[in-house]
N, C-alpha and C. Protein backbone atom coordinates (compact mmCIF):
# COMPACT_ATOMS: atom_id res chain seq x y z
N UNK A 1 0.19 -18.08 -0.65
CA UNK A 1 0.83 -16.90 -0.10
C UNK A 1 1.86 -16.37 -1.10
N UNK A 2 1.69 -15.40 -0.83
CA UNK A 2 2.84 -14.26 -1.98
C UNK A 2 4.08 -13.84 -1.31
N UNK A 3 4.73 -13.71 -1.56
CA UNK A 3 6.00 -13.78 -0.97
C UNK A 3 6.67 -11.56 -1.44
N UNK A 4 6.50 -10.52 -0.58
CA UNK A 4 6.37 -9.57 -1.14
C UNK A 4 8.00 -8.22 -1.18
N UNK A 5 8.41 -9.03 0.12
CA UNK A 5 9.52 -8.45 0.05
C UNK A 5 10.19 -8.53 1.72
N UNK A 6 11.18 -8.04 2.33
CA UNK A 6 11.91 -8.37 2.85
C UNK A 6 11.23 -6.71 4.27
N UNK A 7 11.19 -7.65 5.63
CA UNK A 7 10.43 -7.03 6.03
C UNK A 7 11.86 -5.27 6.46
N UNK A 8 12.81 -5.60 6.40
CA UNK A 8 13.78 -4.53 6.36
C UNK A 8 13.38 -3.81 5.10
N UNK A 9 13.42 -3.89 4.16
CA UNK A 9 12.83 -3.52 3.03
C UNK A 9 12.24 -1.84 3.13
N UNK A 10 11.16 -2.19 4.36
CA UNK A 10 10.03 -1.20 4.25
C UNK A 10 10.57 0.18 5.18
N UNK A 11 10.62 1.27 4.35
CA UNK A 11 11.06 2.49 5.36
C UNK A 11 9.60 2.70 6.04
N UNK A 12 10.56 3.16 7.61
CA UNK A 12 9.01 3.76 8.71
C UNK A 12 7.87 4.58 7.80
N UNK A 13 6.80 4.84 7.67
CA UNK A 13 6.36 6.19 6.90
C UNK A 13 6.46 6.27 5.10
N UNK A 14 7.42 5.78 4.85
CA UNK A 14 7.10 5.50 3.01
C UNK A 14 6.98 4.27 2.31
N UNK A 15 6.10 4.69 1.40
CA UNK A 15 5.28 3.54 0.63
C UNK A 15 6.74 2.66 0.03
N UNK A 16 6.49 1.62 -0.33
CA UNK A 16 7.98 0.91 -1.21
C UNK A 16 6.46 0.01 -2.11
N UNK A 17 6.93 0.17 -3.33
CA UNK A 17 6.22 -0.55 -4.28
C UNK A 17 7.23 -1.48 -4.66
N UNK A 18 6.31 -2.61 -4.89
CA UNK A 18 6.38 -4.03 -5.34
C UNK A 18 5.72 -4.51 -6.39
N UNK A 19 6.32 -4.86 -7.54
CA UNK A 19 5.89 -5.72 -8.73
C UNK A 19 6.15 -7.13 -8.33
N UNK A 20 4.55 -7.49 -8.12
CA UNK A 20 4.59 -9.15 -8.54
C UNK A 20 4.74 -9.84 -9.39
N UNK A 21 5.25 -11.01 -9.13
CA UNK A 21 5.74 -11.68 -10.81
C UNK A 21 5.03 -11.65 -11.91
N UNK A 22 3.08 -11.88 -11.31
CA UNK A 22 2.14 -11.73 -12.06
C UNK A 22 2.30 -9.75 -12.94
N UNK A 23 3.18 -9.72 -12.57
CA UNK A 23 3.39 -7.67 -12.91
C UNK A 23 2.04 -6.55 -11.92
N UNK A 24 1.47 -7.35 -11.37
CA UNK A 24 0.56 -6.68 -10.71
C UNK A 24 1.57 -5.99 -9.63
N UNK A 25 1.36 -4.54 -9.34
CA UNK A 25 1.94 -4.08 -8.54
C UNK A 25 1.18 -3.30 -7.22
N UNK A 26 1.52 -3.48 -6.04
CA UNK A 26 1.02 -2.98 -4.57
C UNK A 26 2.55 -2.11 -4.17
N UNK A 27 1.67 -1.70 -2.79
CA UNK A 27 2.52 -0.78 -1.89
C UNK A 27 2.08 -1.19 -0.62
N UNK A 28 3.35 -1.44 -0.17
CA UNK A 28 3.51 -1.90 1.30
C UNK A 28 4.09 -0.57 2.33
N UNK A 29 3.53 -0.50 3.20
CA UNK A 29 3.67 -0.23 4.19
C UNK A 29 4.24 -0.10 5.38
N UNK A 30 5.43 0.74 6.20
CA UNK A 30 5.37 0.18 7.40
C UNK A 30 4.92 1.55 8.69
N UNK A 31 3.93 1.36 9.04
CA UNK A 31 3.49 2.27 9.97
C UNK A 31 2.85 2.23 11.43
N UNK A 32 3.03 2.91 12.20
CA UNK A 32 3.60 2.18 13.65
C UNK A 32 3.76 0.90 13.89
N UNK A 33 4.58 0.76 13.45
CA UNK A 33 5.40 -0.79 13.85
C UNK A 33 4.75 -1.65 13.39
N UNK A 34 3.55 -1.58 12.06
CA UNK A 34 3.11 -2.74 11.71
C UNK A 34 2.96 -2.07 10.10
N UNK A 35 2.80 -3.69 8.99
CA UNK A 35 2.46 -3.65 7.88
C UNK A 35 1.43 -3.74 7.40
N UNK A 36 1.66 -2.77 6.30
CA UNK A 36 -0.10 -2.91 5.47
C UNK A 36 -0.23 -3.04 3.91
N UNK A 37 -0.78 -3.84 2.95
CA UNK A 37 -0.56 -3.68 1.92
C UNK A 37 -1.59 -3.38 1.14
N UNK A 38 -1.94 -2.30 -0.27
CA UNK A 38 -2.53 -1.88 -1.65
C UNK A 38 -2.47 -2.15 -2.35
N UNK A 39 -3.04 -2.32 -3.45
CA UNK A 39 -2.94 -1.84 -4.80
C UNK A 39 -2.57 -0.73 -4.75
N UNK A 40 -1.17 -0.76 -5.99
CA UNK A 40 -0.48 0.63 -6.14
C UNK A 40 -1.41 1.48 -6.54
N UNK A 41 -2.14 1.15 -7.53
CA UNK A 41 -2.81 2.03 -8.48
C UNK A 41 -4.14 3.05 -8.09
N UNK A 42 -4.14 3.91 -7.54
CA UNK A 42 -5.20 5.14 -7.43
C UNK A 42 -6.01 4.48 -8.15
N UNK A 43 -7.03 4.34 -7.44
CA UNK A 43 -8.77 4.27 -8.52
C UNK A 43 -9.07 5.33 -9.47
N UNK A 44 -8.52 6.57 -8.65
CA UNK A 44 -9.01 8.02 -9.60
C UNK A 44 -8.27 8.71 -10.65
N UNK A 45 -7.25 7.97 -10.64
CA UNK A 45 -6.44 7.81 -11.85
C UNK A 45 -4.80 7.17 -12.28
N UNK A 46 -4.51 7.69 -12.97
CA UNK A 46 -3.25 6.31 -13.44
C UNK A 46 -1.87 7.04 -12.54
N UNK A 47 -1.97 6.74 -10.96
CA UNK A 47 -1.50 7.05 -10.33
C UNK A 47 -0.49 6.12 -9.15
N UNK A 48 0.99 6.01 -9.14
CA UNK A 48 1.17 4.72 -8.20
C UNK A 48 1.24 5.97 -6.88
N UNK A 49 0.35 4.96 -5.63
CA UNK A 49 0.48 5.54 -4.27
C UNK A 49 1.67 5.26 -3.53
N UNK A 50 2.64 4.86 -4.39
CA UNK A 50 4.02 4.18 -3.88
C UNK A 50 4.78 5.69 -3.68
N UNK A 51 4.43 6.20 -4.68
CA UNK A 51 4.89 8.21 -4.28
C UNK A 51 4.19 8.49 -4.21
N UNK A 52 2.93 8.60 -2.99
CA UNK A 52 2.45 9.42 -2.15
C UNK A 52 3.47 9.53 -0.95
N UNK A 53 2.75 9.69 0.13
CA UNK A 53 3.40 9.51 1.83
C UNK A 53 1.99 9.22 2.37
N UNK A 54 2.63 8.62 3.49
CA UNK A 54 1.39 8.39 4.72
C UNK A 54 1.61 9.26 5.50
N UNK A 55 -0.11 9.37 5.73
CA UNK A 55 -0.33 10.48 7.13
C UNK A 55 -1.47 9.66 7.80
N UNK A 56 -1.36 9.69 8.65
CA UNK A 56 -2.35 9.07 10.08
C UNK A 56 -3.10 8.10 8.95
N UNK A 57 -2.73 7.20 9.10
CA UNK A 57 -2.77 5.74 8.10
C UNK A 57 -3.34 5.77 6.89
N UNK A 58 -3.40 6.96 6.63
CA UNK A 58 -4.11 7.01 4.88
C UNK A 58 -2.62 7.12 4.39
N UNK A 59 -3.04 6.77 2.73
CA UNK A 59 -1.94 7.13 1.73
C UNK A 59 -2.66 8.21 1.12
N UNK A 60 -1.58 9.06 0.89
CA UNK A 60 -2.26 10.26 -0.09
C UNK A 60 -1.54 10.05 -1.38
N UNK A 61 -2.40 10.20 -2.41
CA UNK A 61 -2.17 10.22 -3.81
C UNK A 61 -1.28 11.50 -4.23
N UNK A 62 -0.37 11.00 -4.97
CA UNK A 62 0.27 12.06 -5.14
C UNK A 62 -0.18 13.55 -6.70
N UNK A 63 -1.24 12.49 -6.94
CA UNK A 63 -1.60 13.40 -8.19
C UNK A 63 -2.70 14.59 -7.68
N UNK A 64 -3.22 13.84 -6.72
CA UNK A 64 -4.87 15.05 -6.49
C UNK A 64 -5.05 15.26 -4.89
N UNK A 65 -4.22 14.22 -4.91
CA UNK A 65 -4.02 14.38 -2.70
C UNK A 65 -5.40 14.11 -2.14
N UNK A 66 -5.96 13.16 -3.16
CA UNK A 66 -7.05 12.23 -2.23
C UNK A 66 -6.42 11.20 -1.70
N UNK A 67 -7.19 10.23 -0.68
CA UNK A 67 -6.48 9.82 0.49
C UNK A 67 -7.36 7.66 0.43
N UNK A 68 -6.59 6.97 1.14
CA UNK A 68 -7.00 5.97 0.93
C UNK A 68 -6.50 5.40 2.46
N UNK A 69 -7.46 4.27 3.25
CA UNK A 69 -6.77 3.95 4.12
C UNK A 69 -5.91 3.06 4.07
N UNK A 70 -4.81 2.76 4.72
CA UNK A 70 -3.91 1.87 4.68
C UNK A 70 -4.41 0.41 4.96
N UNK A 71 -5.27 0.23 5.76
CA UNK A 71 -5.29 -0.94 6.60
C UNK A 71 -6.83 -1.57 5.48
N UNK A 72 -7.82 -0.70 5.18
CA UNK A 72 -8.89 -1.28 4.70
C UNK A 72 -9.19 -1.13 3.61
N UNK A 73 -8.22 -0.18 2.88
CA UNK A 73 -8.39 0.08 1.40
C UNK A 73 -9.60 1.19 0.75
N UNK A 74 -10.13 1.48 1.95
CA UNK A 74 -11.18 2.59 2.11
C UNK A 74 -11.07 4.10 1.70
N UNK A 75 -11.23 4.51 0.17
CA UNK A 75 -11.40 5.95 -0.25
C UNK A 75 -12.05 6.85 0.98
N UNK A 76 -10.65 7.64 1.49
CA UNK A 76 -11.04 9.03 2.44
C UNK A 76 -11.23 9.65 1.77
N UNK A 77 -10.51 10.49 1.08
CA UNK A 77 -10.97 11.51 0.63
C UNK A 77 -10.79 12.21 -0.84
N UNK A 78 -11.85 13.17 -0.90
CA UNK A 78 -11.79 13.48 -2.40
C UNK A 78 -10.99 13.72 -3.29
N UNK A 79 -10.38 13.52 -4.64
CA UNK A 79 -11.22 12.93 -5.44
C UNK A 79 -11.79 11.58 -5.68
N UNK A 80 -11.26 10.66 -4.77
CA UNK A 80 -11.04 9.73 -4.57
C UNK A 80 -12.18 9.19 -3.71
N UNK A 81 -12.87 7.91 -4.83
CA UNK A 81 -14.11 7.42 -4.22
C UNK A 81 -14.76 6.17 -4.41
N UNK A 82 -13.90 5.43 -5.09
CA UNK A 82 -13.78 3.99 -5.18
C UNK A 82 -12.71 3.44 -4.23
N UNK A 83 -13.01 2.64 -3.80
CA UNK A 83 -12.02 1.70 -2.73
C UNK A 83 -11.01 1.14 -3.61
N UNK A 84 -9.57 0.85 -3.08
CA UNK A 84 -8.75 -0.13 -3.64
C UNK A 84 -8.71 -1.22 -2.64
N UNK A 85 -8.15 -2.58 -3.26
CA UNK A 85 -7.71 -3.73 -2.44
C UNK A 85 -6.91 -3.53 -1.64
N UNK A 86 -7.21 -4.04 -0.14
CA UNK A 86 -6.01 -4.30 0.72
C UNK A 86 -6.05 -5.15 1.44
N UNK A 87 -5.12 -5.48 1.47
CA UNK A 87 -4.45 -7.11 1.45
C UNK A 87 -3.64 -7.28 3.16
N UNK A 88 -4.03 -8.90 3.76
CA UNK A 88 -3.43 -9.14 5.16
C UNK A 88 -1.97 -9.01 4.62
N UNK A 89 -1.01 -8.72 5.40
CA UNK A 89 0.22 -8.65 5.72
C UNK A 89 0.53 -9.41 6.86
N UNK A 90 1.64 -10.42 6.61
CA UNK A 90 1.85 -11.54 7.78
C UNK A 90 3.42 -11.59 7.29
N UNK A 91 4.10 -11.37 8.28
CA UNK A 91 5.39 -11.62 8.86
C UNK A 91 6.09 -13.14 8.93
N UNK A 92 6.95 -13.27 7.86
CA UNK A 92 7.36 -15.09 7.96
C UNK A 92 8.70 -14.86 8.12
N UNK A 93 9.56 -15.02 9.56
CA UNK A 93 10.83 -14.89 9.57
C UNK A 93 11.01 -13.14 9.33
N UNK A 94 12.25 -13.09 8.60
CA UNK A 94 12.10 -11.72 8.19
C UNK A 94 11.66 -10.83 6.41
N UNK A 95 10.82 -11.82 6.50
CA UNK A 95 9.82 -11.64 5.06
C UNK A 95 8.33 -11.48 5.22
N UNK A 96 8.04 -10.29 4.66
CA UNK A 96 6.31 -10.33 4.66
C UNK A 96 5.73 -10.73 3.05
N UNK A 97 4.60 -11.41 3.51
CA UNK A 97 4.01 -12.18 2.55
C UNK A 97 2.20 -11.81 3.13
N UNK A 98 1.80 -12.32 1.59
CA UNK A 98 0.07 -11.75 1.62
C UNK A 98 -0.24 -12.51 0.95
N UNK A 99 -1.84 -13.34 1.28
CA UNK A 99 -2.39 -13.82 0.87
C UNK A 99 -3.36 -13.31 -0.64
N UNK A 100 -2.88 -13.99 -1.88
CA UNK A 100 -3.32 -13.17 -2.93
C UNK A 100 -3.53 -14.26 -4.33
């Protein structure tokens, strides 16, 4: 388990990016009352979704405003059409951590 950040941490509605020690970096989540975590990095280009915003559980990219889901990592919408990783989010105390 990865240890990702502090579950206060996460504003309602905006992404908060996280560099893992490995330097690999995701974006966590907090949206209706639960967490979700990404890969920062847009498939469709050299883009962190940490500055996008969420709308009805997609992240939108902030470069081309294609869309990704939060929960399954699933490319919505265009330009955007490779999937990114997304990762369980589990609550330890008041720290969320992901299996990675």
């Amino acid at each position: 388990m990865q240890i990702l950040c502090k579950a206060a941490d996460v504003p309602e509605d905006e992404p908060l990016r996280v560099e893992l020690p490995d330097g690999h970096a995701v974006a966590v989540y907090r949206w209706e009352g639960a967490f979700f975590c990404t890969d920062d990095m847009c498939s469709h280009g050299e883009a962190s979704l940490a500055e996008g915003y969420v709308e009805n559980g997609e992240i939108m990219c902030p470069y081309h405003m294609g869309s990704f889901c939060i929960r399954t990592g699933e490319a919505r919408a265009a330009p955007c059409s490779v999937d990114i990783v997304a990762y369980d989010v589990v609550e330890q105390g008041d720290e969320l951590v992901i299996d990675r």
